[in-house]
Protein backbone atom coordinates (compact mmCIF):
# COMPACT_ATOMS: atom_id res chain seq x y z
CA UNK A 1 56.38 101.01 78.54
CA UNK A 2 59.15 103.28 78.31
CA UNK A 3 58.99 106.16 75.46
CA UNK A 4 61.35 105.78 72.78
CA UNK A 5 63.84 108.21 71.35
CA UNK A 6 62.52 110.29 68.83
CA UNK A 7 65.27 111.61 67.55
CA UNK A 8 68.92 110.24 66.33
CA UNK A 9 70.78 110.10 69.55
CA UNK A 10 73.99 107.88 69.01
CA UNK A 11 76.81 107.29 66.75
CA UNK A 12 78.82 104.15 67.40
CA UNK A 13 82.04 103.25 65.25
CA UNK A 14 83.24 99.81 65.54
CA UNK A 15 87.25 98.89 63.80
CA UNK A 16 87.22 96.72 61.22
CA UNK A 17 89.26 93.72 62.17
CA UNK A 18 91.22 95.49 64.72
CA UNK A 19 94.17 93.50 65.63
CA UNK A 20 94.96 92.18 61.88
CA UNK A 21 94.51 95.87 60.91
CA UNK A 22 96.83 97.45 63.13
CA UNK A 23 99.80 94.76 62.29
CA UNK A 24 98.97 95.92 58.14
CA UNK A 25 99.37 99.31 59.12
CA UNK A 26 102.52 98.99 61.27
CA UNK A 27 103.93 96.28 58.66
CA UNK A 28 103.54 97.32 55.02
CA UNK A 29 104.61 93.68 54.01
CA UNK A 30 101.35 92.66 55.52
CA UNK A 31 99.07 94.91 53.60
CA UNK A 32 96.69 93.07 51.19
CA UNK A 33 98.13 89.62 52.86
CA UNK A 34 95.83 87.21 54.84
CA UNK A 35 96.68 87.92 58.20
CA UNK A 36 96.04 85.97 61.62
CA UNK A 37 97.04 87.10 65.20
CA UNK A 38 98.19 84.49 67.26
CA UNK A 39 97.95 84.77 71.47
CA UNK A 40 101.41 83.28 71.24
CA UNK A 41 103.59 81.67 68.46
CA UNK A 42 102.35 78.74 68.69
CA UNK A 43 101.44 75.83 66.30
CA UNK A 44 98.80 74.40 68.83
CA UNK A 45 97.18 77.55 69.77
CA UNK A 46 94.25 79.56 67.64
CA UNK A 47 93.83 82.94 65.92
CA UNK A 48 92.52 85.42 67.66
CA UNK A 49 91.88 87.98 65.00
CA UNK A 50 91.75 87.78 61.39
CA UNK A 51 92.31 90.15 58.56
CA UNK A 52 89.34 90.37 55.64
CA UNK A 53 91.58 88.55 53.45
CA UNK A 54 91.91 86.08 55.69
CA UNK A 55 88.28 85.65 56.33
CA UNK A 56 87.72 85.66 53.00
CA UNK A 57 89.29 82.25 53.04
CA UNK A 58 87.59 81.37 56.15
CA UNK A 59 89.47 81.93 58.72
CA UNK A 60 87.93 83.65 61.37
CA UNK A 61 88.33 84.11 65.51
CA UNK A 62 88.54 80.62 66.79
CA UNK A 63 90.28 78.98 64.40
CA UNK A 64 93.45 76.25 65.07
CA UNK A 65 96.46 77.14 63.59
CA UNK A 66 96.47 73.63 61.39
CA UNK A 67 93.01 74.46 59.99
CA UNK A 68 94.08 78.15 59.20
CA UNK A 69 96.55 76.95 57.69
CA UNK A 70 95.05 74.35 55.68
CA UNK A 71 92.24 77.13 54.63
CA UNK A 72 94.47 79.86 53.63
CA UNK A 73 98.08 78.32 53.02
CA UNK A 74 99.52 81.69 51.93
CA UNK A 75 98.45 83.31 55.51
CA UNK A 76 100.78 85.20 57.80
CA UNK A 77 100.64 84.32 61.31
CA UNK A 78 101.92 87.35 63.91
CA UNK A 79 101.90 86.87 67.25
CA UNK A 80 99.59 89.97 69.37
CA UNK A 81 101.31 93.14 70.28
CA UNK A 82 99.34 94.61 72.78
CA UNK A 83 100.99 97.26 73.34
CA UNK A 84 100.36 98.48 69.31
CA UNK A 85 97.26 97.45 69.89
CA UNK A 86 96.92 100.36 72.92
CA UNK A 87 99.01 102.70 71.54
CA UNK A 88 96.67 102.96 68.35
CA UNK A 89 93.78 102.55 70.24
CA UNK A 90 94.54 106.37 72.06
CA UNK A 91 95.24 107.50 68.50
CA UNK A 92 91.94 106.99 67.64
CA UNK A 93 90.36 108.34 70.33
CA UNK A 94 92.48 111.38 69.75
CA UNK A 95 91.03 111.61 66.24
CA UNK A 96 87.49 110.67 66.84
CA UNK A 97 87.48 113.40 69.74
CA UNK A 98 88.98 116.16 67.08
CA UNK A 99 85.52 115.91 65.24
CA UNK A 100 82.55 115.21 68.06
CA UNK A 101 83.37 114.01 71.94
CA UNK A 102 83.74 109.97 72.67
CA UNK A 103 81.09 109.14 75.40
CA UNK A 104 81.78 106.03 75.64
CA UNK A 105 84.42 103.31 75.47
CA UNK A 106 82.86 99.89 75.07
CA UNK A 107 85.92 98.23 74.28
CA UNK A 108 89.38 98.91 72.16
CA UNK A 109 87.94 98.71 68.92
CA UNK A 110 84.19 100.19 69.79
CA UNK A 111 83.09 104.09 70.94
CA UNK A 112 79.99 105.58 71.29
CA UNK A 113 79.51 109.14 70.42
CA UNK A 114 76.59 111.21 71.62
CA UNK A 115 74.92 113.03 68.51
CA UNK A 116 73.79 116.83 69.69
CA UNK A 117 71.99 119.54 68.59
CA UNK A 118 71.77 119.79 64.15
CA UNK A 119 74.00 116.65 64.52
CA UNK A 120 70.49 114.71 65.09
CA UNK A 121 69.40 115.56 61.10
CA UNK A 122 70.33 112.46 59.58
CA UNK A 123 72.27 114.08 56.73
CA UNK A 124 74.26 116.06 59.50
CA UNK A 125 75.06 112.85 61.03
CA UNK A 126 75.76 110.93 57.58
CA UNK A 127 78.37 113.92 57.08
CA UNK A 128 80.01 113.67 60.41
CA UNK A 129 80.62 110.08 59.94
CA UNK A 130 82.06 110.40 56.84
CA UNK A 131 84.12 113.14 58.28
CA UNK A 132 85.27 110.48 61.17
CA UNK A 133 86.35 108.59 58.63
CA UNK A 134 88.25 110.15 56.78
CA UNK A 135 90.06 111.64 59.77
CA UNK A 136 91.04 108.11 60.96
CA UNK A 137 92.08 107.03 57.10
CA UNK A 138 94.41 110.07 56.93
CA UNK A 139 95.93 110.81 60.17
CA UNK A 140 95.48 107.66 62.06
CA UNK A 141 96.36 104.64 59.43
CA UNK A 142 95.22 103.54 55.56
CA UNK A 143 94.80 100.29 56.97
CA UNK A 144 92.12 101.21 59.82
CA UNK A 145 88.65 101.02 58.40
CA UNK A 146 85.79 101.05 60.57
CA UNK A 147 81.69 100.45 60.58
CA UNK A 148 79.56 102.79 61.78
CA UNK A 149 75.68 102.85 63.32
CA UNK A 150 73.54 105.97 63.94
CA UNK A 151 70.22 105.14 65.38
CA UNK A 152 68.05 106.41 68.51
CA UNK A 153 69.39 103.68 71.21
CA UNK A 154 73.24 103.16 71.92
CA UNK A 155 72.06 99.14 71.38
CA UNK A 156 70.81 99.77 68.37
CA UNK A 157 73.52 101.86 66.57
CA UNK A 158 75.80 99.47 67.95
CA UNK A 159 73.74 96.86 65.85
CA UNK A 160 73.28 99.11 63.12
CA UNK A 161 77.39 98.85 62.76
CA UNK A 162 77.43 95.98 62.52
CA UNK A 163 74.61 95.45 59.41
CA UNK A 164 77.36 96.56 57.18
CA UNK A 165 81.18 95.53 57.26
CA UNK A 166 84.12 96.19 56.35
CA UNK A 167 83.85 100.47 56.10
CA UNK A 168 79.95 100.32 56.70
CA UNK A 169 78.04 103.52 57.45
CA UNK A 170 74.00 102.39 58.41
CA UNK A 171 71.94 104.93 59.57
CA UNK A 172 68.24 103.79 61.02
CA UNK A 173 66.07 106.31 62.22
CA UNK A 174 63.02 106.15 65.00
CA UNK A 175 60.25 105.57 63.00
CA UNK A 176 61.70 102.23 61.52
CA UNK A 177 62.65 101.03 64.62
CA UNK A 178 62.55 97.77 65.54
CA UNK A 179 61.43 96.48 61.85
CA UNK A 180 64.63 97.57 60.21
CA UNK A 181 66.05 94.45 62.14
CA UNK A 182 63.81 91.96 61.13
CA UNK A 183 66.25 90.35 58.69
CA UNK A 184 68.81 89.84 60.54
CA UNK A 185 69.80 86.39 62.47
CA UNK A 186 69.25 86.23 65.97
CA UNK A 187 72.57 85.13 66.26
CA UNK A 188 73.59 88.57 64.30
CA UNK A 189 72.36 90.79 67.54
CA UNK A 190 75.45 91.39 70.10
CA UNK A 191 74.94 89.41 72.78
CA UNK A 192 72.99 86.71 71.51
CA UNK A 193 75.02 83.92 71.68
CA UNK A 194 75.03 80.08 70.99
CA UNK A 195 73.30 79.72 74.86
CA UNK A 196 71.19 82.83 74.64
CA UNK A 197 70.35 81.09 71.14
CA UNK A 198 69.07 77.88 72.55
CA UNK A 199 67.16 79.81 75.80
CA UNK A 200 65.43 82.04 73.33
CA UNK A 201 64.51 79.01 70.78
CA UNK A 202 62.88 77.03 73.84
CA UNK A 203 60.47 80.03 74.60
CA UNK A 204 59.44 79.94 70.95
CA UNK A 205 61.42 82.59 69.97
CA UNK A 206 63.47 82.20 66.93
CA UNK A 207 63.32 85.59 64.49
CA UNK A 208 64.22 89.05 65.71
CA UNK A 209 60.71 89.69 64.64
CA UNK A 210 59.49 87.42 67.57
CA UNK A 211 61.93 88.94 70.08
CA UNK A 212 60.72 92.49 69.57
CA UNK A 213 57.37 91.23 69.72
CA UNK A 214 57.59 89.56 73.44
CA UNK A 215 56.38 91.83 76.26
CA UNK A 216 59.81 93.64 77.91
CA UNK A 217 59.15 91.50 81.41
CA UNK A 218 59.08 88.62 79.42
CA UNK A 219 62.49 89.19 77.88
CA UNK A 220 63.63 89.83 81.52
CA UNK A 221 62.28 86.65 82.20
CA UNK A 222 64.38 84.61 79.32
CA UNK A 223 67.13 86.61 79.92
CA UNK A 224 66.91 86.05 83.82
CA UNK A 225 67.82 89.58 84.50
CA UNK A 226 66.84 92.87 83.78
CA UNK A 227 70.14 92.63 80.93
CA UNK A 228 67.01 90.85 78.51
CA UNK A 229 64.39 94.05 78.99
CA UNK A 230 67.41 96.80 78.30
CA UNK A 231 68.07 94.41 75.14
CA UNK A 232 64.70 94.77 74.61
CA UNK A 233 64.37 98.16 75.13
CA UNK A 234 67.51 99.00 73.17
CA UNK A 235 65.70 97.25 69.78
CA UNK A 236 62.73 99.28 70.37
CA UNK A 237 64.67 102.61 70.00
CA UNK A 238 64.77 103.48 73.83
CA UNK A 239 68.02 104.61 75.32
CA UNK A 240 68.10 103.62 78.98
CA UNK A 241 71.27 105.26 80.72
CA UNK A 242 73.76 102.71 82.10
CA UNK A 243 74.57 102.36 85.75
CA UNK A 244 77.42 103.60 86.84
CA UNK A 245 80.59 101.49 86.60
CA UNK A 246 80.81 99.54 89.49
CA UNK A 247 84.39 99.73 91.78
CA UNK A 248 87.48 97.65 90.62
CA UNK A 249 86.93 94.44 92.36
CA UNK A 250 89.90 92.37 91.67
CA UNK A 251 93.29 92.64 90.21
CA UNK A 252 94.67 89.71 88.00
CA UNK A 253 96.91 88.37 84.95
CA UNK A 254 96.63 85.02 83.15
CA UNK A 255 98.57 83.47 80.47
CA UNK A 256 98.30 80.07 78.49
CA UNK A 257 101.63 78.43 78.31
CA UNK A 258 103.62 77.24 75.40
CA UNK A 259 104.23 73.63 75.35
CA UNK A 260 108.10 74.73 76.30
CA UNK A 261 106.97 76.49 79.33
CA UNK A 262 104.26 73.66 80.79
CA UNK A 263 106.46 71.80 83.13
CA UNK A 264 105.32 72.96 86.63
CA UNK A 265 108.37 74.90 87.86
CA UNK A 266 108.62 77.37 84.64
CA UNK A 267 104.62 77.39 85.04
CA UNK A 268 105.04 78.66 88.42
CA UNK A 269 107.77 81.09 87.65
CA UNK A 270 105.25 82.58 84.85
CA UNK A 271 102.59 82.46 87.61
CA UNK A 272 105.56 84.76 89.71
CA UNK A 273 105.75 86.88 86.85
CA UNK A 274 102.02 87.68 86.55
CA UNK A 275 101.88 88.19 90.53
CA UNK A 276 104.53 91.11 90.20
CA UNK A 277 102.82 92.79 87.12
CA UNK A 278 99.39 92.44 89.21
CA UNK A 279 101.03 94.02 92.15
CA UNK A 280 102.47 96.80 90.43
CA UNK A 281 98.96 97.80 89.28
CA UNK A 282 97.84 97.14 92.78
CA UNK A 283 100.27 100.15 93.75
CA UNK A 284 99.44 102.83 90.98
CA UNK A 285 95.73 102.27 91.96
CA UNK A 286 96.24 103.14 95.15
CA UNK A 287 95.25 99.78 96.53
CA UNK A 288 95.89 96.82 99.09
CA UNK A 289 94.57 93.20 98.49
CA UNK A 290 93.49 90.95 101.59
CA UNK A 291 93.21 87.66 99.23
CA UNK A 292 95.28 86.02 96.76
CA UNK A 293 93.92 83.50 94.03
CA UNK A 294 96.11 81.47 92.01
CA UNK A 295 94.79 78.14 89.72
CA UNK A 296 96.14 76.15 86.74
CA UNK A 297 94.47 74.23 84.15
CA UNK A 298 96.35 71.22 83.15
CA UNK A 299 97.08 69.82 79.82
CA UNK A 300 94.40 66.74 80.97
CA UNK A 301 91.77 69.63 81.30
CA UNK A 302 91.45 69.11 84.83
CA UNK A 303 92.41 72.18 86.87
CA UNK A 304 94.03 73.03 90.30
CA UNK A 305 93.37 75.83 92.20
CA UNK A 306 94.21 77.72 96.33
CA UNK A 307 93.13 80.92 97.97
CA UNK A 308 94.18 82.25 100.88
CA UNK A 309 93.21 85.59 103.18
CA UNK A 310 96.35 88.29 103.96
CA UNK A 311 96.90 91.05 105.79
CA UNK A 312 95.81 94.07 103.66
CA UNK A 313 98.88 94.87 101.28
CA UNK A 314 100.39 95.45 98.42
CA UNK A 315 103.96 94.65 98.98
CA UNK A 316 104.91 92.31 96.43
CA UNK A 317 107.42 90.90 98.56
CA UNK A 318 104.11 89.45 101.05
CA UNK A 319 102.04 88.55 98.07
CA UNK A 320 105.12 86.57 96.16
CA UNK A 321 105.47 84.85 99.53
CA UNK A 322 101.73 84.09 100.16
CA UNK A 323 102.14 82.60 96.44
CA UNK A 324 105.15 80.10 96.96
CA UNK A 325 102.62 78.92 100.17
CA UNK A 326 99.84 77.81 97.93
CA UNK A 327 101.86 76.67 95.12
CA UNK A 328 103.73 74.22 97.26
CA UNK A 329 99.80 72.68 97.52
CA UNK A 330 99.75 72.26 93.59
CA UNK A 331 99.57 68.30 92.98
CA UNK A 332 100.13 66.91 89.27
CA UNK A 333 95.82 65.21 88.60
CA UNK A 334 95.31 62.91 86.16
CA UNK A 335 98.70 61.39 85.00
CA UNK A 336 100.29 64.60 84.12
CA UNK A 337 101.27 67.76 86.12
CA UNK A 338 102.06 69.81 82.99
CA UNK A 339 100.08 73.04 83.02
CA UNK A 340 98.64 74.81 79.83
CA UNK A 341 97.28 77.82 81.74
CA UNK A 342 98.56 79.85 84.96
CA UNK A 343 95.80 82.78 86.42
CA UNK A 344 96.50 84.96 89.39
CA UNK A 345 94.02 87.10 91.00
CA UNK A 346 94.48 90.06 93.98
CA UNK A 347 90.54 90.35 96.02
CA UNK A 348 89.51 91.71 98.39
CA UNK A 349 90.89 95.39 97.33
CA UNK A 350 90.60 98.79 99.29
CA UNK A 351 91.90 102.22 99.45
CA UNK A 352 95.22 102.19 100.90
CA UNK A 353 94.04 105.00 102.87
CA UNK A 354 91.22 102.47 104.41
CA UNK A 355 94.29 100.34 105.44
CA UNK A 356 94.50 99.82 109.37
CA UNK A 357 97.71 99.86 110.89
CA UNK A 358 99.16 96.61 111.63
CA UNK A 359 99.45 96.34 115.39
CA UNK A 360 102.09 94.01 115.31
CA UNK A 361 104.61 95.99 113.51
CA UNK A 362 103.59 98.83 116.28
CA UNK A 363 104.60 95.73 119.12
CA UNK A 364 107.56 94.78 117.76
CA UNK A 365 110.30 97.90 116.67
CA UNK A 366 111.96 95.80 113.36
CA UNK A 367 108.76 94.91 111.77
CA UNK A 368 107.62 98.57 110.73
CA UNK A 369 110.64 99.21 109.83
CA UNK A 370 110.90 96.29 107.66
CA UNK A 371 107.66 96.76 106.27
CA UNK A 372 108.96 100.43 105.54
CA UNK A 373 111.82 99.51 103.41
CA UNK A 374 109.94 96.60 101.62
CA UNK A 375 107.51 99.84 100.63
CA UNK A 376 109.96 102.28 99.56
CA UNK A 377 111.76 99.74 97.76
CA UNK A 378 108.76 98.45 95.53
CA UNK A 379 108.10 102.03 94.65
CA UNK A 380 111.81 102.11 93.63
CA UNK A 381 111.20 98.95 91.12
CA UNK A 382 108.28 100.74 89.56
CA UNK A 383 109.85 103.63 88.85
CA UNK A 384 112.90 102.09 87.52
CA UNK A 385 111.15 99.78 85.68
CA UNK A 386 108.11 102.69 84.56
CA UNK A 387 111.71 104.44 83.34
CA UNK A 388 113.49 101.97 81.33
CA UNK A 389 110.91 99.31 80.69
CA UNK A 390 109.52 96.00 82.09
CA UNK A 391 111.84 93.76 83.92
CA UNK A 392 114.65 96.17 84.10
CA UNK A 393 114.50 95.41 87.84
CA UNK A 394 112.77 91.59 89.39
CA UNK A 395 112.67 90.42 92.76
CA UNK A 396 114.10 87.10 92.42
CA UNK A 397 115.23 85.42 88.66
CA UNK A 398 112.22 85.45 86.33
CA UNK A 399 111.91 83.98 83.66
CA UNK A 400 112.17 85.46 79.66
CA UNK A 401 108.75 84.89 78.85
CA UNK A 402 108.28 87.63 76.46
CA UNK A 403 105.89 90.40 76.04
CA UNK A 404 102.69 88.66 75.07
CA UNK A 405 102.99 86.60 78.37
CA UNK A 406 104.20 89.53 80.77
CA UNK A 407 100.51 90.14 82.17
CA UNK A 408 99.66 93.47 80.12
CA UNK A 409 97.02 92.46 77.59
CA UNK A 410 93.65 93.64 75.80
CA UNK A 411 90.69 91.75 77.07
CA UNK A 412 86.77 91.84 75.82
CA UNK A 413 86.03 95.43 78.05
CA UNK A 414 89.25 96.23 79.24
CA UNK A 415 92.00 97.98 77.60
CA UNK A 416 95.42 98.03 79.88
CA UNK A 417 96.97 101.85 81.09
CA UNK A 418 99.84 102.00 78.99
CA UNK A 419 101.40 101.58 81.97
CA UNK A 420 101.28 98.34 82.28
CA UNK A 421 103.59 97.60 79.73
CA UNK A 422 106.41 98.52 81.86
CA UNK A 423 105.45 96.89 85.03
């Protein structure tokens, strides 16, 4: 066993309701109004964030438009602004870093802070939190409330935020570790989900109680990896470092259509779209691809898919062209070729500096120089477009798909580079 953490080691502060609580801050028409963030304005789609009011109602992540609707009829339905999203997300870092350094970034709305020195007596850390926020109330936005944990174990100050929303503050020390969780749901414990649920239930476990009372190995074994004895471990009090993140492995962009959009030639002009954003991250990385994904899903639910190997690049001009070679495969399945989602994906990436010269263009006196041109003139687009903002400059006629389906978006653990925006 593994010695717990006798001391309070971790503060983690989780936004309330992120997405709906940016748009009431930005939009004072919105404030006090049921609010639901849409991936796209869409009838047919879902919300993807709710406001408390909302949720009040019972409209939560998940839910269709009709039934949000038919839940809440007053509610206001805003389509996601990333960008906002981003742009507030740096603010509060800024803020939270004014009053004790952010360790961590789990994801836009949730930071870890390392407690230190007298900021491990638990009324020192109760009056830093309620310093944090305060800060993020007066100088960041009225609208952005968070939760916040302080307990001996990352994990379990990350649970510990969430015992108590909206504008929580739960502090647990060692000593009542892990009984303080014992009445809470499985299903309340980040990263339990419905499957982890059902695996858990068929090895008798089915209270948090009964999870901290397995043997660590025997989480492992449930979990079938050593994720289940960190949980564990985590519950317990004991703060095992993290592994370093491991290298950027692939490069992509993935929209679901509008119904306008799902014919297959404006699906493969959005798929175009998402290639160029991709390879203009590609170039401020620093990085070639050697493969190129692309697949839709269809409207039936069946899906289409090609890869192929390239010669290590990151001209967009090669990788739109290795594109139009696979999606001249793409076949309408099923009775109907109209596509509801379009994903792109750059592998197989490297250092440009690993990059070995291609002997051909040495062999043949126009090809290098091509290749030269192709280079300088992508970096031209960038900048032009890093200048004056996205799509100032295209190869080829793309189409006006608007911002929310222009590639730069927040996912679960990754927040774009602003950046990306303009790309």
């Amino acid at each position: 066993m593994l010695p717990r953490t006798p001391y309070l080691k971790w503060l983690f502060l989780d936004l309330n309701a992120y997405f709906a609580s940016v748009e009431q801050q930005a939009h004072q028409r919105l404030r006090g109004r049921p609010v639901g963030v849409l991936p796209l304005q869409s009838e047919t789609t879902c919300i993807i964030a709710a406001s408390y009011e909302a949720k009040a109602r019972g409209v939560k992540t998940g839910t269709p438009v009709w039934e949000a609707r038919r839940l809440c009829p007053g509610i206001v339905l805003v389509p996601a602004r990333h960008e906002l999203y981003v742009d507030y997300h740096h603010r509060i870092l800024k803020e939270i870093n004014n009053h004790i350094p952010v360790s961590r970034v789990g994801s836009i709305d949730e930071m870890a802070c390392e407690l230190l020195g007298d900021e491990r007596e638990p009324e020192k850390a109760l009056a830093l939190a309620r310093r944090l926020k305060r800060g993020l109330l007066d100088n960041v936005g009225e609208c952005l409330r968070c939760s916040i944990g302080i307990a001996p174990s990352r994990f379990a100050a990350k649970v510990a935020s969430d015992m108590q929303k909206p504008d929580g503050l739960v502090l647990i020390r060692p000593e009542e570790l892990p009984e303080r969780f014992f009445g809470l749901e499985l299903r309340d414990l980040a990263g339990i989900g419905p499957n982890m649920e059902r695996r858990l239930n068929a090895a008798g476990v089915h209270s948090v109680r009964a999870l901290t009372a397995l043997q660590p190995k025997h989480a492992r074994k449930i979990w079938g990896s050593v994720a289940g004895e960190r949980f564990w471990y985590g519950l317990h009090g004991v703060d095992i470092p993290e592994a370093p993140p491991a290298a950027k492995r692939s490069i992509g962009h993935s929209r679901i259509l509008p119904p306008a959009m799902r014919a297959p030639d404006e699906a493969r002009q959005v798929a175009r779209r998402l290639l160029a954003k991709a390879a203009g991250r590609l170039r401020r990385y620093g990085l070639t691809a050697s493969a190129l994904a692309c697949s839709a899903r269809l409207e039936t639910g069946l899906r289409w898919g090609g890869e192929t190997r390239l010669e290590a690049t990151q001209d967009s001009f090669a990788l739109l062209a290795a594109f139009e070679t696979l999606w001249r495969d793409y076949r309408p399945v099923g009775g109907s070729g109209r596509v509801k989602k379009v994903s792109v994906m750059l592998l197989g990436l490297a250092p440009l500096e690993q990059q070995t010269p291609d002997l051909f263009a040495a062999a043949e006196p126009g090809r290098q120089q091509r290749q030269q041109i192709r280079s300088r003139l992508a970096g031209a687009l960038d900048r032009l477009n890093g200048k004056y903002g996205s799509d100032t400059v295209t190869l080829g006629l793309l189409p006006k798909i608007g911002l929310e389906y222009a590639g730069a978006k927040v996912a679960f653990t990754r927040i774009p580079d602003p950046e990306e925006f303009s790309e």
